[in-house]
Protein backbone atom coordinates (compact mmCIF):
# COMPACT_ATOMS: atom_id res chain seq x y z
CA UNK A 1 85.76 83.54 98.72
CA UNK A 2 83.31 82.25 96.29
CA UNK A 3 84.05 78.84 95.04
CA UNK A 4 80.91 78.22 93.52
CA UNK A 5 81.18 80.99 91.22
CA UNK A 6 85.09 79.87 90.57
CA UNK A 7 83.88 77.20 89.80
CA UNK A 8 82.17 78.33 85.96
CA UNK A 9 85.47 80.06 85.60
CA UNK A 10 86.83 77.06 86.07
CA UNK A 11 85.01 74.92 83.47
CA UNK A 12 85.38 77.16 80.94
CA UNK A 13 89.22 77.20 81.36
CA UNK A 14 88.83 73.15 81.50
CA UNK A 15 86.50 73.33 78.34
CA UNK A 16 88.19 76.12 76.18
CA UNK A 17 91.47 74.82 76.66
CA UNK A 18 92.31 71.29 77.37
CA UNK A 19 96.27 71.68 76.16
CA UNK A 20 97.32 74.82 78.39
CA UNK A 21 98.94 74.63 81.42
CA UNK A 22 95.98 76.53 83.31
CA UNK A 23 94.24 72.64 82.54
CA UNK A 24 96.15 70.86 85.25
CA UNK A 25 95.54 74.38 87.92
CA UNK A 26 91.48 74.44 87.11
CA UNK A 27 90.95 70.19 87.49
CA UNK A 28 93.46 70.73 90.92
CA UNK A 29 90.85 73.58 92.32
CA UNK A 30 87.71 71.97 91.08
CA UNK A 31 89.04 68.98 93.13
CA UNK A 32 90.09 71.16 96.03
CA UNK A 33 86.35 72.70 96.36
CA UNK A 34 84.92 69.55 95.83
CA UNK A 35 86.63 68.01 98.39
CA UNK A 36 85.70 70.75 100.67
CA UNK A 37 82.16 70.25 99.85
CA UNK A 38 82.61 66.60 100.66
CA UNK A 39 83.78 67.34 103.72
CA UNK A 40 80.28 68.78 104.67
CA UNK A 41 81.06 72.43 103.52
CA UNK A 42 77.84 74.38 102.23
CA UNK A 43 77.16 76.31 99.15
CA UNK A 44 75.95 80.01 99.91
CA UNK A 45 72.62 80.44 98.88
CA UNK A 46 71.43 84.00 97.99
CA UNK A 47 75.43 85.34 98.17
CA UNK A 48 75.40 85.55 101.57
CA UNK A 49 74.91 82.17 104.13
CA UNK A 50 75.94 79.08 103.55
CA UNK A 51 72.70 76.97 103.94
CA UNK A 52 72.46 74.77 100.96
CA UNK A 53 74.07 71.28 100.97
CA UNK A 54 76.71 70.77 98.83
CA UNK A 55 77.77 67.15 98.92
CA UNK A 56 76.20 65.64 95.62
CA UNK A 57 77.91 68.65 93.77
CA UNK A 58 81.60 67.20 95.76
CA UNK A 59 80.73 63.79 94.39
CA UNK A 60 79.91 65.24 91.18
CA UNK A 61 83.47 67.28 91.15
CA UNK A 62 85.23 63.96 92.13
CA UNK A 63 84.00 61.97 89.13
CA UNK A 64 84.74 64.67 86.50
CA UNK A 65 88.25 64.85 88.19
CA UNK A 66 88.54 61.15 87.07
CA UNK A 67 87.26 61.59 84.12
CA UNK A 68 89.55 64.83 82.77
CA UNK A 69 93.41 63.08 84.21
CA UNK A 70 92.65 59.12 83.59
CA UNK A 71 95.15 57.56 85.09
CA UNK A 72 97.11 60.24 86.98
CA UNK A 73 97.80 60.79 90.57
CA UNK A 74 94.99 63.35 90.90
CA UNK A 75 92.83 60.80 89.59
CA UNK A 76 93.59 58.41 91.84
CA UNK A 77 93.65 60.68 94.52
CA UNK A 78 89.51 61.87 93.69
CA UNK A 79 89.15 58.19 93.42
CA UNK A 80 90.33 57.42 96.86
CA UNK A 81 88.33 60.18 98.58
CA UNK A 82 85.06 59.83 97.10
CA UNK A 83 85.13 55.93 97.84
CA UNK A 84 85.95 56.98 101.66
CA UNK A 85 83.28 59.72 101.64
CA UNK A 86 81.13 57.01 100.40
CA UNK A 87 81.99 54.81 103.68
CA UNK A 88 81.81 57.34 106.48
CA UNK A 89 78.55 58.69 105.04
CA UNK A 90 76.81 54.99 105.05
CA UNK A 91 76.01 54.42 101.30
CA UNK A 92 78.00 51.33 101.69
CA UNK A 93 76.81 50.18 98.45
CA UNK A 94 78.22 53.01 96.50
CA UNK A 95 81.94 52.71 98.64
CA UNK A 96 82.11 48.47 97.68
CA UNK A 97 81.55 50.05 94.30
CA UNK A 98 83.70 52.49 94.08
CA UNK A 99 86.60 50.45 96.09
CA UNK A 100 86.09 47.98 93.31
CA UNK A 101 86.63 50.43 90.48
CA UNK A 102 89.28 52.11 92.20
CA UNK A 103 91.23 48.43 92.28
CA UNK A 104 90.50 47.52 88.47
CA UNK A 105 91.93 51.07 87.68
CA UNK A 106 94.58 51.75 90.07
CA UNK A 107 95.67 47.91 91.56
CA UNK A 108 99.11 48.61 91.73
CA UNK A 109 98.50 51.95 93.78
CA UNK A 110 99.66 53.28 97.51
CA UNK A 111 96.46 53.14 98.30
CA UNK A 112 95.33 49.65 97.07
CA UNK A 113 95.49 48.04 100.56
CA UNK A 114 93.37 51.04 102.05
CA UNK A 115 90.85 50.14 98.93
CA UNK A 116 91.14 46.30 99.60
CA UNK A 117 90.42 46.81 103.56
CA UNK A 118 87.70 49.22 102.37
CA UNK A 119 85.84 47.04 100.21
CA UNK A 120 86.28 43.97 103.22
CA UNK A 121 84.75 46.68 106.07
CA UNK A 122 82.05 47.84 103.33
CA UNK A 123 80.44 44.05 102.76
CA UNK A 124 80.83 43.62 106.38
CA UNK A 125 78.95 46.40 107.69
CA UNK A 126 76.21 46.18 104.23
CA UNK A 127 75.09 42.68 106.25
CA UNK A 128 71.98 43.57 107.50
CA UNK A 129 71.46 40.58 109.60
CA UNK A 130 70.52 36.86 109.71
CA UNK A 131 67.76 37.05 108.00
CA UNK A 132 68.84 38.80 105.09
CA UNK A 133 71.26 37.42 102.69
CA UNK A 134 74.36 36.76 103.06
CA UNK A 135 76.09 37.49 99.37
CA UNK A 136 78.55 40.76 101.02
CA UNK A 137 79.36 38.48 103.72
CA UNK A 138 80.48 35.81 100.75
CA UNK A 139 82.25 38.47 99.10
CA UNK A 140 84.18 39.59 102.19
CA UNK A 141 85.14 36.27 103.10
CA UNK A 142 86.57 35.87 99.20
CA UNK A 143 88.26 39.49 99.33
CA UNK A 144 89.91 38.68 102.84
CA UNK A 145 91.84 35.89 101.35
CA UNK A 146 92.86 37.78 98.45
CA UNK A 147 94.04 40.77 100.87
CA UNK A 148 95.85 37.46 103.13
CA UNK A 149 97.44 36.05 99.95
CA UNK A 150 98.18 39.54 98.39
CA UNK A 151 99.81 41.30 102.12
CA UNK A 152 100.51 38.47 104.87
CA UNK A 153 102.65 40.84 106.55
CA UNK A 154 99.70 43.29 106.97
CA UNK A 155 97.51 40.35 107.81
CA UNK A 156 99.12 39.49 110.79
CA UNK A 157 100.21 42.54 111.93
CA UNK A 158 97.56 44.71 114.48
CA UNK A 159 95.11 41.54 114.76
CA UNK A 160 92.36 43.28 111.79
CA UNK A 161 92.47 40.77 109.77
CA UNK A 162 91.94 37.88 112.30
CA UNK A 163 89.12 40.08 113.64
CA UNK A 164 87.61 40.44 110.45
CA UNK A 165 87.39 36.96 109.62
CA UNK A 166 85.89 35.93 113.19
CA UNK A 167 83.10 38.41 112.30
CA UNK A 168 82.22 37.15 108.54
CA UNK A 169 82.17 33.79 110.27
CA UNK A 170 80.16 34.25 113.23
CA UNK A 171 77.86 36.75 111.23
CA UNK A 172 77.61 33.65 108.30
CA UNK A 173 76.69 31.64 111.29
CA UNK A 174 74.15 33.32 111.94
CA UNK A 175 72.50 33.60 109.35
CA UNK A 176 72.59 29.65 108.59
CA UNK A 177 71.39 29.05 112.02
CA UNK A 178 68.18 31.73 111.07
CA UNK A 179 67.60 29.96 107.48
């Protein structure tokens, strides 16, 4: 019941002994707690109430999951998560980012069409307004087609797409009318 200690346990059994089959079992629970923590769970502070934010140390857990099984499903799977946390906590800069790196690494992936859409919704919502410019908005526009040309089922199913492409436009609008 004390992850954060588990977790120097752990390390060493990632760091002492890369080729055993305890390897796979320590990066899987590192992942597990750090997903937890991403999920808003706290660290205890002083062994007994959980007080202390733990979020950067989740992110932190997420990368080094990346880093130890390149190219696995774990991998991918840490890749995934931390580019969503990255979205529903508003650091839409870091989520384009790391929906970007997670489609150079993994583009042939289940969950390439959840990065694609991901990426579009992240330059969308980074628009700050007419007066500001316009370059995720650009970017959007250019990563909608791609999504269109790559899944033209998906595009015309459920009306997102459409919708998404009536907002770039009417937000690039906008912002030509204001410059």
């Amino acid at each position: 019941r004390d992850e954060y200690e588990a977790l120097y346990d752990y390390e060493a059994v990632i760091k002492q002994f890369p080729g055993s089959e305890e390897f796979q079992t320590a990066v899987i629970r590192e992942m597990e707690i750090g997903q937890r923590y991403l999920d808003g769970m706290r660290r205890k502070l002083w062994g007994l109430l959980r007080i202390e934010p733990a979020r950067r140390l989740g992110e932190e857990l997420m990368i080094r999951v990346q880093e130890r099984v390149p190219g696995s499903r774990l991998s991918e799977d840490a890749a995934i998560s931390l580019a969503e946390h990255y979205y529903k906590t508003r650091r839409l800069d870091l989520a384009g980012e790391m929906y970007d790196i997670f489609l150079k690494t993994y583009p042939n992936s289940d969950y390439a069409k959840t990065a694609m859409l991901g990426q579009i919704y992240a330059n969308v919502a980074g628009f700050k307004g007419p007066a500001y410019d316009a370059a995720g908005l650009v970017e959007a526009e250019l990563l909608l087609d791609d999504f269109v040309e790559r899944y033209p089922a998906d595009a015309l199913k459920d009306g997102v797409v459409e919708g998404l492409a009536t907002r770039i436009d009417e937000s690039r609008g906008r912002q030509m009318l204001e410059s």
